[in-house]
N, C-alpha and C. Protein backbone atom coordinates (compact mmCIF):
# COMPACT_ATOMS: atom_id res chain seq x y z
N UNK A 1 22.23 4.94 0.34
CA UNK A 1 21.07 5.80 0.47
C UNK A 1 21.47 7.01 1.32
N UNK A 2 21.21 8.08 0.99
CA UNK A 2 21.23 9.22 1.22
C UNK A 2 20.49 9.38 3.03
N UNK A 3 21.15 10.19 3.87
CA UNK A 3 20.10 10.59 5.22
C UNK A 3 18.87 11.07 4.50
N UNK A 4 18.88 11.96 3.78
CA UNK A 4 17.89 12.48 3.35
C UNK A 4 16.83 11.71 2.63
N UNK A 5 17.56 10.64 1.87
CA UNK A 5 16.53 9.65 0.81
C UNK A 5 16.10 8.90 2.05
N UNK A 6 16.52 8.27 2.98
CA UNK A 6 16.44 7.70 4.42
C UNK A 6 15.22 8.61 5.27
N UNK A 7 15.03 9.44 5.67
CA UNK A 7 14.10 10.23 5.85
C UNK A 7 12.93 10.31 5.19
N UNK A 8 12.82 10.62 3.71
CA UNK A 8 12.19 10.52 3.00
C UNK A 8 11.16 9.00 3.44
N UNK A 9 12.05 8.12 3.33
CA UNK A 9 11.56 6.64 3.04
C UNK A 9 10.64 5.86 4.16
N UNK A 10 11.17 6.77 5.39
CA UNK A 10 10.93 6.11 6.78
C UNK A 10 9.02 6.12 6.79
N UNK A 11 8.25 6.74 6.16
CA UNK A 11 6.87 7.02 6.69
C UNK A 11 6.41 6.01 5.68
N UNK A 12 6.66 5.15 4.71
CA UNK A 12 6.80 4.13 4.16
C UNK A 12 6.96 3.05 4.46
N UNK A 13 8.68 3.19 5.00
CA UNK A 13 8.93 1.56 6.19
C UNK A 13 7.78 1.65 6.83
N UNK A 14 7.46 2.42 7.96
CA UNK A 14 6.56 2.32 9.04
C UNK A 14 5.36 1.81 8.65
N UNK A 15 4.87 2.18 7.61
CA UNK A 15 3.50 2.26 7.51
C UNK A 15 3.33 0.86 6.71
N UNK A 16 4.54 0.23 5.98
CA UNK A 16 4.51 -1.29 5.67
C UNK A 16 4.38 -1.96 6.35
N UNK A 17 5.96 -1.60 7.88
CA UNK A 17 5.79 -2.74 8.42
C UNK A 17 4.64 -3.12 9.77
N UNK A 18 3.65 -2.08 9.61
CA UNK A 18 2.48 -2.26 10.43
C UNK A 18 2.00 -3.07 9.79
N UNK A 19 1.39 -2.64 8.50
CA UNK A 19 0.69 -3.37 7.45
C UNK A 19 0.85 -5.02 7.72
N UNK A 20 2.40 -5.23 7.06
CA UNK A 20 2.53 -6.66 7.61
C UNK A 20 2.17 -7.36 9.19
N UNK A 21 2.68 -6.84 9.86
CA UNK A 21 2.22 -7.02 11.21
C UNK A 21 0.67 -7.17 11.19
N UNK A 22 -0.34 -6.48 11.10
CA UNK A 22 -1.67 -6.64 10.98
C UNK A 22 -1.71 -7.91 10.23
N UNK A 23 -1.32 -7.95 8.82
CA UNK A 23 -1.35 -9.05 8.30
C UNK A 23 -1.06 -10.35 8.59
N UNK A 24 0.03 -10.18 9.30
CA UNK A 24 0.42 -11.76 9.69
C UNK A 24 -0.83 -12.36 11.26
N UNK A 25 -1.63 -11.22 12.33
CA UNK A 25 -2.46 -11.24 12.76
C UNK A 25 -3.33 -12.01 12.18
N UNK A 26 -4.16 -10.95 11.01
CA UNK A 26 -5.32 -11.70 10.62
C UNK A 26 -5.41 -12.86 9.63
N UNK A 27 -4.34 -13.20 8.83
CA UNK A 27 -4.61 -13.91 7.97
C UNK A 27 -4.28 -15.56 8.65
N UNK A 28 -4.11 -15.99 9.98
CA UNK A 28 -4.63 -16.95 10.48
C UNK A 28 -5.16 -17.09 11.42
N UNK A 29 -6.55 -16.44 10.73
CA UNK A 29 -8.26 -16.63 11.50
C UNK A 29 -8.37 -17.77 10.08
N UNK A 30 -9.52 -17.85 10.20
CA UNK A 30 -10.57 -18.32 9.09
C UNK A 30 -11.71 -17.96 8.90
N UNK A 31 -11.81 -17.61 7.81
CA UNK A 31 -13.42 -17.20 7.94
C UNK A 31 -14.71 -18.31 8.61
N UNK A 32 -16.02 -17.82 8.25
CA UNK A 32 -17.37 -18.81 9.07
C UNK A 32 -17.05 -20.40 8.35
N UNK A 33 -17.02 -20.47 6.85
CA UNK A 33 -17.18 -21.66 6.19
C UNK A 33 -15.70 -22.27 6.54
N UNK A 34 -15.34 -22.34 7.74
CA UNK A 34 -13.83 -22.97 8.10
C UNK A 34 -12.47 -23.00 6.64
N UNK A 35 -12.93 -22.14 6.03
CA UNK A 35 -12.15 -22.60 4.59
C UNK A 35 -10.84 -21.37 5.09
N UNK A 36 -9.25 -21.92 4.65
CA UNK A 36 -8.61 -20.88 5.59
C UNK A 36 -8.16 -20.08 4.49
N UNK A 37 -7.89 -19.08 4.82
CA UNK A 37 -7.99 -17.03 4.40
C UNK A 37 -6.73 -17.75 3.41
N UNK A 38 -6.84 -16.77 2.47
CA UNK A 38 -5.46 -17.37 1.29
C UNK A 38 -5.19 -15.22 1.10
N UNK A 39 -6.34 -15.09 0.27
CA UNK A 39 -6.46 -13.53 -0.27
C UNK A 39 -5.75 -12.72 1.14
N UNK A 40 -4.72 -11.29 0.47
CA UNK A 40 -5.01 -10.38 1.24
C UNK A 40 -5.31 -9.13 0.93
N UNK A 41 -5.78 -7.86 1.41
CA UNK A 41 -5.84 -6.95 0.87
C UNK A 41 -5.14 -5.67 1.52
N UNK A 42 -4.37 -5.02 1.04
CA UNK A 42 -3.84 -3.72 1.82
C UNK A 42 -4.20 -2.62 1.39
N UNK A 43 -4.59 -1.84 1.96
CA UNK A 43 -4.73 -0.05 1.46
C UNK A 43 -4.41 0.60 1.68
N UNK A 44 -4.05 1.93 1.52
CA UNK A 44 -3.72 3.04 1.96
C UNK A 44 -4.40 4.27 1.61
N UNK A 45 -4.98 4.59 2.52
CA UNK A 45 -5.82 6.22 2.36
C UNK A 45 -5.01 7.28 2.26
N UNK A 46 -4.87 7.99 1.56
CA UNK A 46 -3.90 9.13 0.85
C UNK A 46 -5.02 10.65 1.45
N UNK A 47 -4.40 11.72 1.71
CA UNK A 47 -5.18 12.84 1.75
C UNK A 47 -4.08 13.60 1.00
N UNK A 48 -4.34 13.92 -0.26
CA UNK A 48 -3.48 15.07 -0.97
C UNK A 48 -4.04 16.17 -1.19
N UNK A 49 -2.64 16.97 -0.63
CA UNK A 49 -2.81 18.87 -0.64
C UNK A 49 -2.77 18.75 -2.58
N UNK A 50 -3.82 19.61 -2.78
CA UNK A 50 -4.06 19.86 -4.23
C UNK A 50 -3.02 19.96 -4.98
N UNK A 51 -2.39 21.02 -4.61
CA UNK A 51 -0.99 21.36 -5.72
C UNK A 51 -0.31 20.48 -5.49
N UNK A 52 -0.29 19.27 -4.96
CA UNK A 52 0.33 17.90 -5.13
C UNK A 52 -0.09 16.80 -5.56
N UNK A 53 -1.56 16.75 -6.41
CA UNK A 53 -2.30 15.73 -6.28
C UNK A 53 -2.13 15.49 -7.63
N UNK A 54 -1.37 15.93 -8.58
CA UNK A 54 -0.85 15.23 -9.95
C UNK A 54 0.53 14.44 -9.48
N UNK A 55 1.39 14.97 -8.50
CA UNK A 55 2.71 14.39 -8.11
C UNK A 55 2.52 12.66 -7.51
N UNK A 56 1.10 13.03 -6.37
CA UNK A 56 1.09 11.35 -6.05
C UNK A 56 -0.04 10.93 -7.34
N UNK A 57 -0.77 11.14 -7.85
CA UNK A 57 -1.23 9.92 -9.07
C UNK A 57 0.19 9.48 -9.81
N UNK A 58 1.26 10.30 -10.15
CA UNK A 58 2.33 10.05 -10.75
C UNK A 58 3.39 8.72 -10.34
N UNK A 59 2.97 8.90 -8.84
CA UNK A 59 3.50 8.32 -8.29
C UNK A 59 2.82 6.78 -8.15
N UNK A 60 1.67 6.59 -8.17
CA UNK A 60 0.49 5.95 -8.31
C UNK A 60 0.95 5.41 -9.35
N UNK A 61 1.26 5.68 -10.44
CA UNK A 61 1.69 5.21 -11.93
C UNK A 61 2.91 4.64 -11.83
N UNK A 62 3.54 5.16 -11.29
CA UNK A 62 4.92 3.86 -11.00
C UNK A 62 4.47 2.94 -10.30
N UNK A 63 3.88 2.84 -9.23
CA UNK A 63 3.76 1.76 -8.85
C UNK A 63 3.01 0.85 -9.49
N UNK A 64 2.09 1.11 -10.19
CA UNK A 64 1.33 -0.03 -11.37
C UNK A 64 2.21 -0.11 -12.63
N UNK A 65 3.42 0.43 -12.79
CA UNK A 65 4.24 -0.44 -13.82
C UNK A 65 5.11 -0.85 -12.86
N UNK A 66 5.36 -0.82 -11.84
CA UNK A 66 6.39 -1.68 -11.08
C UNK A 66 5.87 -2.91 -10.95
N UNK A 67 4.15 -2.71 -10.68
CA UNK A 67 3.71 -4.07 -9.82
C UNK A 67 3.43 -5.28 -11.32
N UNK A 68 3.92 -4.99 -12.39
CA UNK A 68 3.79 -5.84 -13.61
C UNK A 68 4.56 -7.01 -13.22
N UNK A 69 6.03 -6.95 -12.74
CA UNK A 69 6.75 -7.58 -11.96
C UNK A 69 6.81 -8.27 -11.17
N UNK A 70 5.67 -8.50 -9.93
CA UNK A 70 5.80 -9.15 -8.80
C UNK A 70 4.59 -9.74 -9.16
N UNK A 71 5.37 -11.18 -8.12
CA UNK A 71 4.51 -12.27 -8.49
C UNK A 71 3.77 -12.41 -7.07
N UNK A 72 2.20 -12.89 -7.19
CA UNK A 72 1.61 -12.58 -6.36
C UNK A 72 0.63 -11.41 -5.79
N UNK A 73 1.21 -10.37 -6.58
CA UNK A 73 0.03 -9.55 -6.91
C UNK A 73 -0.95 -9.29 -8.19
N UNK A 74 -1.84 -9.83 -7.09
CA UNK A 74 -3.73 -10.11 -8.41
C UNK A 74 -3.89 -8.47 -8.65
N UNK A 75 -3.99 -7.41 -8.07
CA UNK A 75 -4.67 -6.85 -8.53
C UNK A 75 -4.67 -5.65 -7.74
N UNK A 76 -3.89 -4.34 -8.45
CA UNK A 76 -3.95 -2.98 -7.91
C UNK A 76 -4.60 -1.89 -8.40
N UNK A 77 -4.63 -0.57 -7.89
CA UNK A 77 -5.21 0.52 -8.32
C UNK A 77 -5.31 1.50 -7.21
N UNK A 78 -5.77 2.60 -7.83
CA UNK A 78 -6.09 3.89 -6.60
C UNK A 78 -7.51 4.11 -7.50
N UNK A 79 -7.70 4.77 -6.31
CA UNK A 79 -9.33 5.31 -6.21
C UNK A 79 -9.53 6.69 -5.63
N UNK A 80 -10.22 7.50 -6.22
CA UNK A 80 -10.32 8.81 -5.77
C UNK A 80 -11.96 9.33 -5.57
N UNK A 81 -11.48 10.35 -4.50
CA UNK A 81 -12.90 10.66 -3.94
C UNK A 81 -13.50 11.89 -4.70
N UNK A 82 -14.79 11.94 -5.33
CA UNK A 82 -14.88 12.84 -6.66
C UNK A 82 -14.53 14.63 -5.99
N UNK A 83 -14.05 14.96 -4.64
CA UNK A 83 -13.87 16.27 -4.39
C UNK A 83 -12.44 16.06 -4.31
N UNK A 84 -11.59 15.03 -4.63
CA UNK A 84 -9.77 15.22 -4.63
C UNK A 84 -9.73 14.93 -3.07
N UNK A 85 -10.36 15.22 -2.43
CA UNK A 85 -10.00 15.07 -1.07
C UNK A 85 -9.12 13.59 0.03
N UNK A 86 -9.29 12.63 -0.76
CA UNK A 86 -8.66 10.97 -0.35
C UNK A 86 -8.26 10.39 -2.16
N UNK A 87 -7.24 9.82 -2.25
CA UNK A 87 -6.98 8.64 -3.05
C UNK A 87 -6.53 7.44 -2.11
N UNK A 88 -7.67 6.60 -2.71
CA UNK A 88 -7.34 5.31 -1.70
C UNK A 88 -6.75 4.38 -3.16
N UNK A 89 -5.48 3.76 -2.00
CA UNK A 89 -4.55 2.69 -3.08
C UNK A 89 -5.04 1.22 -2.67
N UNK A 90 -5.09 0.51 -3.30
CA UNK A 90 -5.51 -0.68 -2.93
C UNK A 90 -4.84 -1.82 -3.84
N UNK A 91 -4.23 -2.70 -2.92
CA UNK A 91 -3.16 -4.00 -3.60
C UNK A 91 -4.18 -5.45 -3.06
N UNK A 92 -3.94 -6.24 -4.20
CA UNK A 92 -5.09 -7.41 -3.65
C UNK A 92 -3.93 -8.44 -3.76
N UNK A 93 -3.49 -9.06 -3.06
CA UNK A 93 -2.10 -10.69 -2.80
C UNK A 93 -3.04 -11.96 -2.68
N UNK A 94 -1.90 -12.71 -3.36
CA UNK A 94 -2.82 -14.15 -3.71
C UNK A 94 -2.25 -14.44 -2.13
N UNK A 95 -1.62 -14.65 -1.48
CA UNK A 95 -1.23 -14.72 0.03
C UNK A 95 -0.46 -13.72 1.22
N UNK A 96 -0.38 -14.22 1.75
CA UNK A 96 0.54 -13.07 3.43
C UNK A 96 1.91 -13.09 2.29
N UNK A 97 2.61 -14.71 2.57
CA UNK A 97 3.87 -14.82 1.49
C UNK A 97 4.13 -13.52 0.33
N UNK A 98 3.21 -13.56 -0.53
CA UNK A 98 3.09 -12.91 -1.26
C UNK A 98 3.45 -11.57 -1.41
N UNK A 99 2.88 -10.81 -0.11
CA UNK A 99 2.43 -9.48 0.40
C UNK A 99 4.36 -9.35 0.96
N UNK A 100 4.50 -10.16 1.53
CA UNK A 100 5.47 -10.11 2.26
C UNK A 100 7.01 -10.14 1.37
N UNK A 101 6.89 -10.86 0.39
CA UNK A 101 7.92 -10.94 -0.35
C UNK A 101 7.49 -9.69 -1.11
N UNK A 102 6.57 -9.43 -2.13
CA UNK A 102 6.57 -8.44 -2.68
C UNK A 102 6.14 -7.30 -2.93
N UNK A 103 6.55 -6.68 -1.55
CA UNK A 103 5.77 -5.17 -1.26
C UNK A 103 7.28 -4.49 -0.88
N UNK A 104 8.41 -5.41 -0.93
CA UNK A 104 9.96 -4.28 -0.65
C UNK A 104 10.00 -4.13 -1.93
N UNK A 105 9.67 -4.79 -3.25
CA UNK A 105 10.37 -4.37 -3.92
C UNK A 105 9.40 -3.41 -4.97
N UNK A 106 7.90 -3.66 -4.58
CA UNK A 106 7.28 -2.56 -5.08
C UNK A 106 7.36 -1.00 -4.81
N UNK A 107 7.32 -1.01 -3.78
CA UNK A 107 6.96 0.41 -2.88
C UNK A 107 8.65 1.13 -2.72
N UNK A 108 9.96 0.26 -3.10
CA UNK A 108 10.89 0.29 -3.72
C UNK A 108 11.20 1.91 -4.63
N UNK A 109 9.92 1.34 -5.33
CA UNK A 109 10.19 2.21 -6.57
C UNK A 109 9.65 3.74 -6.07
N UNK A 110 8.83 3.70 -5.50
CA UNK A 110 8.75 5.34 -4.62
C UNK A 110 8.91 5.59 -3.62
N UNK A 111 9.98 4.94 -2.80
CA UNK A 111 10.47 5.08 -1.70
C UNK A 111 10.96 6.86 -1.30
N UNK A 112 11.77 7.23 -2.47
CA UNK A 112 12.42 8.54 -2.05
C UNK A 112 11.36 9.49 -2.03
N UNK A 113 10.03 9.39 -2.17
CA UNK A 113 9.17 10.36 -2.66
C UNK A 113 8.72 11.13 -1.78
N UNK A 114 8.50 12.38 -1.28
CA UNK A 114 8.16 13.01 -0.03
C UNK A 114 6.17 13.07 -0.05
N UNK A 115 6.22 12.05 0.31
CA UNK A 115 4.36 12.17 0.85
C UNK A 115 4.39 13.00 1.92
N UNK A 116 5.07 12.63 2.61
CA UNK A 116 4.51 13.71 3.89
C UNK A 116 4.61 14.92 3.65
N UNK A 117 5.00 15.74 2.77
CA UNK A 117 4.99 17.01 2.18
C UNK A 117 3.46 16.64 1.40
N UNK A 118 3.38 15.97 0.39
CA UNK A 118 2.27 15.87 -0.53
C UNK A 118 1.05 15.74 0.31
N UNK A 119 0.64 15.26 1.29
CA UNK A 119 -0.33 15.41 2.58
C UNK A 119 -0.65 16.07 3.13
N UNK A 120 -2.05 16.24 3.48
CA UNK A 120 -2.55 17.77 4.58
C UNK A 120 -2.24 16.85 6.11
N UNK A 121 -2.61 15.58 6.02
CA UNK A 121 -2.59 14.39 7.30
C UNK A 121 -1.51 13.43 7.13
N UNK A 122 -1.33 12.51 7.67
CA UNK A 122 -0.41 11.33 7.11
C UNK A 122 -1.26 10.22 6.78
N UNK A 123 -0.99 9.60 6.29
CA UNK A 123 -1.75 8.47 5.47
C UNK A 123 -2.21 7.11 6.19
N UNK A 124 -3.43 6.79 5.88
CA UNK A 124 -3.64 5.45 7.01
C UNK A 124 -3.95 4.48 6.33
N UNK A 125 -3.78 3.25 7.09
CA UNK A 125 -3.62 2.31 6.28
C UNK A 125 -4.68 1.23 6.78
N UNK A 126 -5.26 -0.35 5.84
CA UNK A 126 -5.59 -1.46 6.71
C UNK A 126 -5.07 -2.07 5.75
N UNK A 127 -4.97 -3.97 6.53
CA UNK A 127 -5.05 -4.76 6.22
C UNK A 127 -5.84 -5.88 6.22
N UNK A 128 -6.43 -6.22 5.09
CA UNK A 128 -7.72 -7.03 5.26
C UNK A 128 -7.55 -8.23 4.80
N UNK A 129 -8.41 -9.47 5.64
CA UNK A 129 -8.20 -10.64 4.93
C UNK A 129 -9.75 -11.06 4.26
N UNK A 130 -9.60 -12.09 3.01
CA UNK A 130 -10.52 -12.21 2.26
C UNK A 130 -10.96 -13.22 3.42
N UNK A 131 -12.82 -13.07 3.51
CA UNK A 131 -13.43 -13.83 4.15
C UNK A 131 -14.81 -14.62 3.31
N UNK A 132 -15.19 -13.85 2.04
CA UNK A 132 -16.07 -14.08 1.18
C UNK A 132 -16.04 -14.03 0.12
């Protein structure tokens, strides 16, 4: 990997390996009905500068033919706010395991991609566990 592809990639690492970190936090609580958390959910709030906002849906699109591949993920997509202003990404994992094994080799696939250019802000993230 390139310094430069390395650079590129780093606001990615970071922002995963919080993700996980949060994750491994919440997903042993339990919700009220003592039944213990299995689901997880991760997101990422996107703010794209306009003349970039075909580059990350594009990018958006690799990652939903990447995620055909990994096992353990139920269920992705982005979501957009009807003024362009946020695309929120959202990955749903049948477990933490899950999330954990297969989010290197998704996010993999647009690793080299310069978001932080494509951004007016940098991108924020949660991790949620299913409680209902």
């Amino acid at each position: 990997m390139t310094a430069e592809r390395r650079v590129l990639a780093a606001p990615w690492v970071a922002l995963w390996g919080a993700a996980l970190e949060s994750a491994r936090r919440l997903v042993h609580t339990t919700p009220p009905r003592g039944e213990p958390v299995a689901r997880v959910l991760f997101q990422v709030v996107h703010f794209p500068k306009p003349e970039y906002r075909a580059d990350m849906l594009a990018a958006m699109a690799v990652i939903r033919e990447t995620s055909a591949r990994i096992d353990g993920l139920d269920e992705i997509g982005a979501f957009e706010e009807p003024d362009g202003s946020r695309i929120v990404a959202i990955s749903v994992w049948a477990s933490l395991e899950a999330l954990e094994a297969g989010s290197a080799e998704l996010f993999a696939s647009i690793a080299g991609l310069p978001f932080d250019v494509w951004e007016t802000r940098p991108a924020e993230s949660a991790t949620l566990t299913q409680v209902a």
